[in-house]
Protein backbone atom coordinates (compact mmCIF):
# COMPACT_ATOMS: atom_id res chain seq x y z
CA UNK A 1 19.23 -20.09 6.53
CA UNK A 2 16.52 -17.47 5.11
CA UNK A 3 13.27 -16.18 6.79
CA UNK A 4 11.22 -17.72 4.19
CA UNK A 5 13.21 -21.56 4.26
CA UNK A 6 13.28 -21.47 8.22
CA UNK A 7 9.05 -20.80 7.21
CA UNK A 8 9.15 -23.53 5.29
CA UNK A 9 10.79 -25.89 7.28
CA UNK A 10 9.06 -25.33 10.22
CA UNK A 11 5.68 -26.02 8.27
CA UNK A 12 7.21 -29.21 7.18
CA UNK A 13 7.79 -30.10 10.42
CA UNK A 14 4.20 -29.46 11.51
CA UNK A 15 2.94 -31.52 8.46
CA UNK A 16 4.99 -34.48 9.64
CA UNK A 17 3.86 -34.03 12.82
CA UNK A 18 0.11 -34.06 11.80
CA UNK A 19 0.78 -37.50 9.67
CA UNK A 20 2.36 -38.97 12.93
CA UNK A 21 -0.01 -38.06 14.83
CA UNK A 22 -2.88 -40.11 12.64
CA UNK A 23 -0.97 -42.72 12.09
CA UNK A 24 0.24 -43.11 15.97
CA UNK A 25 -3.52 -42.63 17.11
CA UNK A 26 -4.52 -45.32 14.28
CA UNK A 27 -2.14 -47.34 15.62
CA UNK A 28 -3.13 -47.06 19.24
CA UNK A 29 -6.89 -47.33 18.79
CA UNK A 30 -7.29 -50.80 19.84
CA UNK A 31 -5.02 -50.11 23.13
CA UNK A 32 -6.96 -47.51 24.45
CA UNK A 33 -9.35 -47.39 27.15
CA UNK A 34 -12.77 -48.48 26.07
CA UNK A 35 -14.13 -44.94 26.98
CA UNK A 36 -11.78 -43.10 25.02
CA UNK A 37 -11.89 -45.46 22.38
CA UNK A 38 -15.51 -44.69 22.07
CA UNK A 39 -14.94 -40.80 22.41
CA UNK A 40 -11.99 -41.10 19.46
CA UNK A 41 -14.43 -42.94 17.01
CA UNK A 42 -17.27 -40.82 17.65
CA UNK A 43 -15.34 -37.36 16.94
CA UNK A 44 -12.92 -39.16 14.51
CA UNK A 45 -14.33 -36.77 11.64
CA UNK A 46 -14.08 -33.49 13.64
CA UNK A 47 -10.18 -34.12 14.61
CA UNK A 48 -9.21 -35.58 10.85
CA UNK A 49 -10.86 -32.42 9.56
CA UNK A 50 -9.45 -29.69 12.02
CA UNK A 51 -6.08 -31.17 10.97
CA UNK A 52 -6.54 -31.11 7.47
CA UNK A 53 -7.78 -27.18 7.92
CA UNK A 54 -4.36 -27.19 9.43
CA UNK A 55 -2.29 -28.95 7.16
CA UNK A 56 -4.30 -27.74 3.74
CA UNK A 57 -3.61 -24.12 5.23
CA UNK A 58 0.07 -24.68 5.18
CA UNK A 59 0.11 -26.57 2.29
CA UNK A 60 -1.52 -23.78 0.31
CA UNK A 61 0.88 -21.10 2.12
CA UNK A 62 3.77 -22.55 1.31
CA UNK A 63 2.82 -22.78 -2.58
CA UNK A 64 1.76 -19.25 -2.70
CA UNK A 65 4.95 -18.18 -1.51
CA UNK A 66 6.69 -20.02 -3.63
CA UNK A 67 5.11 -19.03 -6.47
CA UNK A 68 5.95 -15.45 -5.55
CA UNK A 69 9.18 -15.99 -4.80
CA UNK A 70 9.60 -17.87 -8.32
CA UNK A 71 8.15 -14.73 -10.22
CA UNK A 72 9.23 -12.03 -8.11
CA UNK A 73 9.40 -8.83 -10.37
CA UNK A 74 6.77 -9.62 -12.47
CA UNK A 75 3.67 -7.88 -12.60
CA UNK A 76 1.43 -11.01 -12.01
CA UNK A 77 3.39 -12.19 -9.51
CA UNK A 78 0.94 -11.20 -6.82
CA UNK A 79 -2.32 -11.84 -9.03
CA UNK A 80 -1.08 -15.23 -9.46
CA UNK A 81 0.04 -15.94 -5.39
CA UNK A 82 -3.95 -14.34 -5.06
CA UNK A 83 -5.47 -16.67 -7.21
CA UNK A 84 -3.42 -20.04 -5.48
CA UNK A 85 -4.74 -18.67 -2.44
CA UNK A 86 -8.26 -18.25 -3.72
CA UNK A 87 -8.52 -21.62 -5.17
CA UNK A 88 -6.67 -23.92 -2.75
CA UNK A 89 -8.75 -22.72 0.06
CA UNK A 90 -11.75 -23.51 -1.96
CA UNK A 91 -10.81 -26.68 -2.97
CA UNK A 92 -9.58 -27.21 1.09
CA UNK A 93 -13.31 -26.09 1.97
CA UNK A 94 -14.63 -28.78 -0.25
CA UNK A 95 -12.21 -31.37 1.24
CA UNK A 96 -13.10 -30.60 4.85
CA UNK A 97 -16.76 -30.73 3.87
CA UNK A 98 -16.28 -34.44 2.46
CA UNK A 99 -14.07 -35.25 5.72
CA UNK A 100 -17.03 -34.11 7.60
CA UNK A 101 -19.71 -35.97 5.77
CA UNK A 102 -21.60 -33.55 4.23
CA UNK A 103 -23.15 -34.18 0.67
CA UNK A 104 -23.35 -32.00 -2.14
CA UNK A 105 -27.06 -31.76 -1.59
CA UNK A 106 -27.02 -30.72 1.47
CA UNK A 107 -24.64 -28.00 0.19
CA UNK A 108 -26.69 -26.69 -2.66
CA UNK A 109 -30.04 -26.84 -0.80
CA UNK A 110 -28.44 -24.53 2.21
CA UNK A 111 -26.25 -22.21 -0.67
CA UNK A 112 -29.14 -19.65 -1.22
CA UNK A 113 -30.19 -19.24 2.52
CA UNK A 114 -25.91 -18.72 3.50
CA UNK A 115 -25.25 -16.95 0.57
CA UNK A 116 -27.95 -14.58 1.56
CA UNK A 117 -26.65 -14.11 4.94
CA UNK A 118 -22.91 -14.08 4.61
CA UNK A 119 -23.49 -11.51 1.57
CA UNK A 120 -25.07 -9.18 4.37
CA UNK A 121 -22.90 -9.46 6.81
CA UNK A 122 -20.04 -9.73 4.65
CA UNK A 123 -20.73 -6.75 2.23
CA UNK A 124 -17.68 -4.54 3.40
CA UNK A 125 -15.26 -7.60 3.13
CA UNK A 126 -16.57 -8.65 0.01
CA UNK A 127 -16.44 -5.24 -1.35
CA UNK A 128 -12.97 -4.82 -0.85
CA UNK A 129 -12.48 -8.80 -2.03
CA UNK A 130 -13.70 -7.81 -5.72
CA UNK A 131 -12.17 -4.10 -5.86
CA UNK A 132 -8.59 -6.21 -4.57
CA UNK A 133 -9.45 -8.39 -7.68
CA UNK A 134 -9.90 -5.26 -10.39
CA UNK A 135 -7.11 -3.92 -9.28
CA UNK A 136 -4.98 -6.88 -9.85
CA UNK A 137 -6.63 -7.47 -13.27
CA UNK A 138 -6.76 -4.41 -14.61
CA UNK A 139 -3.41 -3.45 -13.53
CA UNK A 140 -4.91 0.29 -12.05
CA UNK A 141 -1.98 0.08 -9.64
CA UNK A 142 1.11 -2.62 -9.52
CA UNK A 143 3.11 -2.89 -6.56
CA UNK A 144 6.69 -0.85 -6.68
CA UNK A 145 5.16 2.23 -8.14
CA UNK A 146 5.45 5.17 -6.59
CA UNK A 147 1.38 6.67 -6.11
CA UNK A 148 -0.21 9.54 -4.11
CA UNK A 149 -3.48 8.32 -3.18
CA UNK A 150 -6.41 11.12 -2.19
CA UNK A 151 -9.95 11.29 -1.64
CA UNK A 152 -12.53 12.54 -4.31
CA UNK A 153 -11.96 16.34 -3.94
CA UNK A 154 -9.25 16.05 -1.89
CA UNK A 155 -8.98 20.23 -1.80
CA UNK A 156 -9.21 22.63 1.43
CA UNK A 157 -8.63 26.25 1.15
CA UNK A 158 -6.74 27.81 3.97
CA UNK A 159 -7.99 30.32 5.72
CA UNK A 160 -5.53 30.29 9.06
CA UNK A 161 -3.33 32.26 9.94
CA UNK A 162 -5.84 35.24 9.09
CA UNK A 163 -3.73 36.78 6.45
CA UNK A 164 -4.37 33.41 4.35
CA UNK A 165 -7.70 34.28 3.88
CA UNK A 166 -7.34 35.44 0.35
CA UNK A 167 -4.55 33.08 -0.65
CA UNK A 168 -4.83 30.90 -3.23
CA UNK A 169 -2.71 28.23 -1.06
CA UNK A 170 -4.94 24.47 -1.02
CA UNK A 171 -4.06 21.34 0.93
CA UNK A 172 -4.59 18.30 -0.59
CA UNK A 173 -4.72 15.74 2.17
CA UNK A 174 -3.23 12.22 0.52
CA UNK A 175 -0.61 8.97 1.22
CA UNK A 176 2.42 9.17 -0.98
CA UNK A 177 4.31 6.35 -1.16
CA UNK A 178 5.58 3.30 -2.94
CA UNK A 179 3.08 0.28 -3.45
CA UNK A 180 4.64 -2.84 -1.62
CA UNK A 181 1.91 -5.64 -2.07
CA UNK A 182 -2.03 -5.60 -3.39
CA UNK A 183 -3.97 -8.49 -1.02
CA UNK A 184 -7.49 -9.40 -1.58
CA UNK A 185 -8.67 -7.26 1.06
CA UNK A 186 -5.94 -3.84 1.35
CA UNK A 187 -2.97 -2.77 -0.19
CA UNK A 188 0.31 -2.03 1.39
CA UNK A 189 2.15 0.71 0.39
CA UNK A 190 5.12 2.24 2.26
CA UNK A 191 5.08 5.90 2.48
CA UNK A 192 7.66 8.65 2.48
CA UNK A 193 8.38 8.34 6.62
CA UNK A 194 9.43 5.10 6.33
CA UNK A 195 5.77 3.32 7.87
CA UNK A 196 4.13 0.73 6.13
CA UNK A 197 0.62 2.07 5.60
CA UNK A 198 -2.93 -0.68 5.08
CA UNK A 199 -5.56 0.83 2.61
CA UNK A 200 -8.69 -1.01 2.26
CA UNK A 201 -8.95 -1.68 -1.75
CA UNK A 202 -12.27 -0.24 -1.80
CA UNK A 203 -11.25 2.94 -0.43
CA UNK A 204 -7.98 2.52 -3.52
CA UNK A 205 -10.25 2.33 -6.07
CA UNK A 206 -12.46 4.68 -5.21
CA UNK A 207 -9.86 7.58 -4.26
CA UNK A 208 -7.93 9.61 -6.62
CA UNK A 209 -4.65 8.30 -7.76
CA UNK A 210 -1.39 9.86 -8.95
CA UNK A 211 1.09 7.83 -10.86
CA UNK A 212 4.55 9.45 -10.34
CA UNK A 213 6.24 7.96 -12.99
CA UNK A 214 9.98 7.85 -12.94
CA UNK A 215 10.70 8.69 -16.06
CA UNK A 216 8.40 11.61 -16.76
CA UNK A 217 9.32 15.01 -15.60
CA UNK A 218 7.74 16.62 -12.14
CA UNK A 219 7.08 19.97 -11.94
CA UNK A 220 8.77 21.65 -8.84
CA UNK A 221 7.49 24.97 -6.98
CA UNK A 222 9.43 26.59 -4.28
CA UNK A 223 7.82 29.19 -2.44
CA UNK A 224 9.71 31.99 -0.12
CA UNK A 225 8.71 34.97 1.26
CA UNK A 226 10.90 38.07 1.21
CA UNK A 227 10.46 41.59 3.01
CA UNK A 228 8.86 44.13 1.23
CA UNK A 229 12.04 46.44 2.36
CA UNK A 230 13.81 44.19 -0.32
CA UNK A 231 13.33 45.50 -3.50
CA UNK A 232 11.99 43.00 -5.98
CA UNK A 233 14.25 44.65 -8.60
CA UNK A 234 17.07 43.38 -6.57
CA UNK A 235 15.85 39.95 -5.66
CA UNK A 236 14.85 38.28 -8.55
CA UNK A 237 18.29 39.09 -10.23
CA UNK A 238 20.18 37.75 -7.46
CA UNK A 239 17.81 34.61 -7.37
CA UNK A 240 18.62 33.91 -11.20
CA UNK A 241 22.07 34.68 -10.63
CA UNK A 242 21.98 32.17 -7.60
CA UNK A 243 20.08 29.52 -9.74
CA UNK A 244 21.76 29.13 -12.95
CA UNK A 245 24.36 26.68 -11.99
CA UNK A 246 21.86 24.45 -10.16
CA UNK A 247 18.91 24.09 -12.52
CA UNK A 248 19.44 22.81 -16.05
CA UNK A 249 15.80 23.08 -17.27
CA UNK A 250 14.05 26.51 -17.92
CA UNK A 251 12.69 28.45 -14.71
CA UNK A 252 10.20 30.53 -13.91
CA UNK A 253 10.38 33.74 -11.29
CA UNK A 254 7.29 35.32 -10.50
CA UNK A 255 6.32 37.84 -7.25
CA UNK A 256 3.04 35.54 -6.57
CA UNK A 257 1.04 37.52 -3.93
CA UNK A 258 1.50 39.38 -0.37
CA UNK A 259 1.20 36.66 2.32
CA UNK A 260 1.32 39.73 5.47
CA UNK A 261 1.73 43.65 5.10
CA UNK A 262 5.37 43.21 5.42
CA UNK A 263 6.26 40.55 3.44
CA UNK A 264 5.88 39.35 -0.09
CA UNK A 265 6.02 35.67 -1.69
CA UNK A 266 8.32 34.68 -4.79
CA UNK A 267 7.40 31.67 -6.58
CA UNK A 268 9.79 29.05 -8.77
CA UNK A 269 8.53 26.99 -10.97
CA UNK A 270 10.74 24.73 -12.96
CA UNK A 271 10.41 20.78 -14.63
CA UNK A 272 12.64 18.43 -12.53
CA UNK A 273 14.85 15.92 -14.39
CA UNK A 274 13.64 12.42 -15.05
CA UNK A 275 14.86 10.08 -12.36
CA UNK A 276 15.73 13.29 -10.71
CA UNK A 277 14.80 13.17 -6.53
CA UNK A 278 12.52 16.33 -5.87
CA UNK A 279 12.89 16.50 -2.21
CA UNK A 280 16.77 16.92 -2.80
CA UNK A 281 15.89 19.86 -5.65
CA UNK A 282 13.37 21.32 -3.37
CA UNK A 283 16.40 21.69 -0.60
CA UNK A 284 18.55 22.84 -3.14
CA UNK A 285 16.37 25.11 -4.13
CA UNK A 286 15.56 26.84 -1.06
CA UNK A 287 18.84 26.70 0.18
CA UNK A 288 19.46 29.24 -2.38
CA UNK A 289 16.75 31.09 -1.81
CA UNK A 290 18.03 31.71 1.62
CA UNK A 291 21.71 32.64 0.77
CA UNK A 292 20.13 34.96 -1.35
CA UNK A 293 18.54 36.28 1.52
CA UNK A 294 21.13 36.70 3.65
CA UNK A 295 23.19 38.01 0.88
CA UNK A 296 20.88 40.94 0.40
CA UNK A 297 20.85 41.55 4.10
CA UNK A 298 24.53 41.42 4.17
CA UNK A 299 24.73 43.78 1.39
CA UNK A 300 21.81 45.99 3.24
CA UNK A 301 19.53 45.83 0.26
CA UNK A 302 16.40 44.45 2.52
């Protein structure tokens, strides 16, 4: 038996249990003791309605998940799940509220003075409630695409070690991963180590987003830095020598800029294939880079 029909047969269970439970106290009223007969009537209301919170909470549970389990791979699946969720607690709201005895009056003439406060004290949770809905209807972001999220100028210039001073190296501080799930209040997305990471939809929709499409090209740079006792004349003709077999697309070889007094930087920059994994080219890359190295070593020309 699955995860998700052990779920649901447990909450069936509980649901049964809740009906038995009515009907057995129902049942028994009459052969109670006259005090807790008396206690029973009087908070008859508050019990019916903290088991229908119960029961209307499964109930709506178990439709949402089946509802995304019925379109699972569709883009809606989670904007539909979203909006079951949003109206059957609602419409469970309303139901405890009758349960409870409360009129529609009573409702409307306390609406402004709750509305007020709850929109206070709710304003971050409400903010991310209505930036969780854009996102689902707009589409900004659907779950299984691959996204590097970042802040608004998400650029620092190094400066450390002291030789970076004058480098044109940045680091752009950012989560890169795939998008698992968009909720009403954060999104999951699991990110290249493996750890499922919670952003606040707010913060998503805010930030700066990069769609790494699959099918579009990436560029690639590789960066190494060489000696200056190797001759450049002899290094980049070895490197394209060393590449050619490994990269299809066109390359670039350039001597970027000297990262110490005694050594110098080398910069690739190539397209990688669609579909193509660029962690595996980046290996590949500099795994040639440093058998070229060695090579040169070997051969005394550094």
């Amino acid at each position: 038996m699955t995860s998700a029909r052990r779920r649901a047969f447990s909450a069936l269970l509980v649901l049964i249990a809740i009906v038995l439970l009515i009907v057995l106290l129902e049942a028994l009223l009459q052969y109670l003791p006259r005090g807790a007969a008396e206690l029973y009537v009087t908070h008859r209301r508050v019990l019916y309605a903290i088991l229908a919170v119960i029961a209307g909470a499964i109930i709506i549970q178990l439709l949402a998940s089946a509802a995304l389990l019925r379109l699972k791979g569709l883009r809606e699946a989670y904007l539909i799940r979203n909006v079951i969720l949003l109206l059957g607690y609602i419409i469970l709201a309303l139901i405890v509220a009758t349960i409870l005895g409360v009129s529609g009056e009573s409702i409307l003439a306390s609406a402004t003075f709750s509305g007020l406060v709850l929109g206070l004290a709710l304003q971050p949770v409400l903010s991310n409630f209505f930036a969780g809905l854009l996102i689902l209807l707009s589409g900004f972001i659907r779950p299984g695409q691959d996204v590097r999220i970042a802040g608004g100028l998400p650029v620092f210039l190094l400066s450390f070690p002291a030789y970076k001073f004058f480098s044109r190296d940045y680091m752009i501080p950012s989560i890169r991963g795939r998008v698992l799930e968009i909720g009403f209040l954060y999104t999951k997305i699991l990110n290249t180590d493996g750890q499922v990471v919670k952003v606040s939809n707010m913060t998503l929709l805010s930030s700066s987003v990069v769609l790494e499409e699959a099918e579009e090209s990436k560029v690639i740079q590789v960066r190494y830095e060489f000696p200056v006792m190797c001759n450049p004349d002899d290094v980049l003709p070895e490197l394209q020598k060393s590449l050619h077999g490994l990269l299809e697309s066109d390359y670039n070889l350039y001597i970027e800029e000297q990262s110490d007094k005694q050594y110098y930087i080398v910069l690739l920059r190539t397209l990688a294939p669609p579909h193509a994994k660029t962690r595996e080219l980046r290996s590949a890359i500099m795994r040639e880079f440093i058998k070229t190295h060695r090579k040169l070593l070997v051969e005394k020309k550094c």
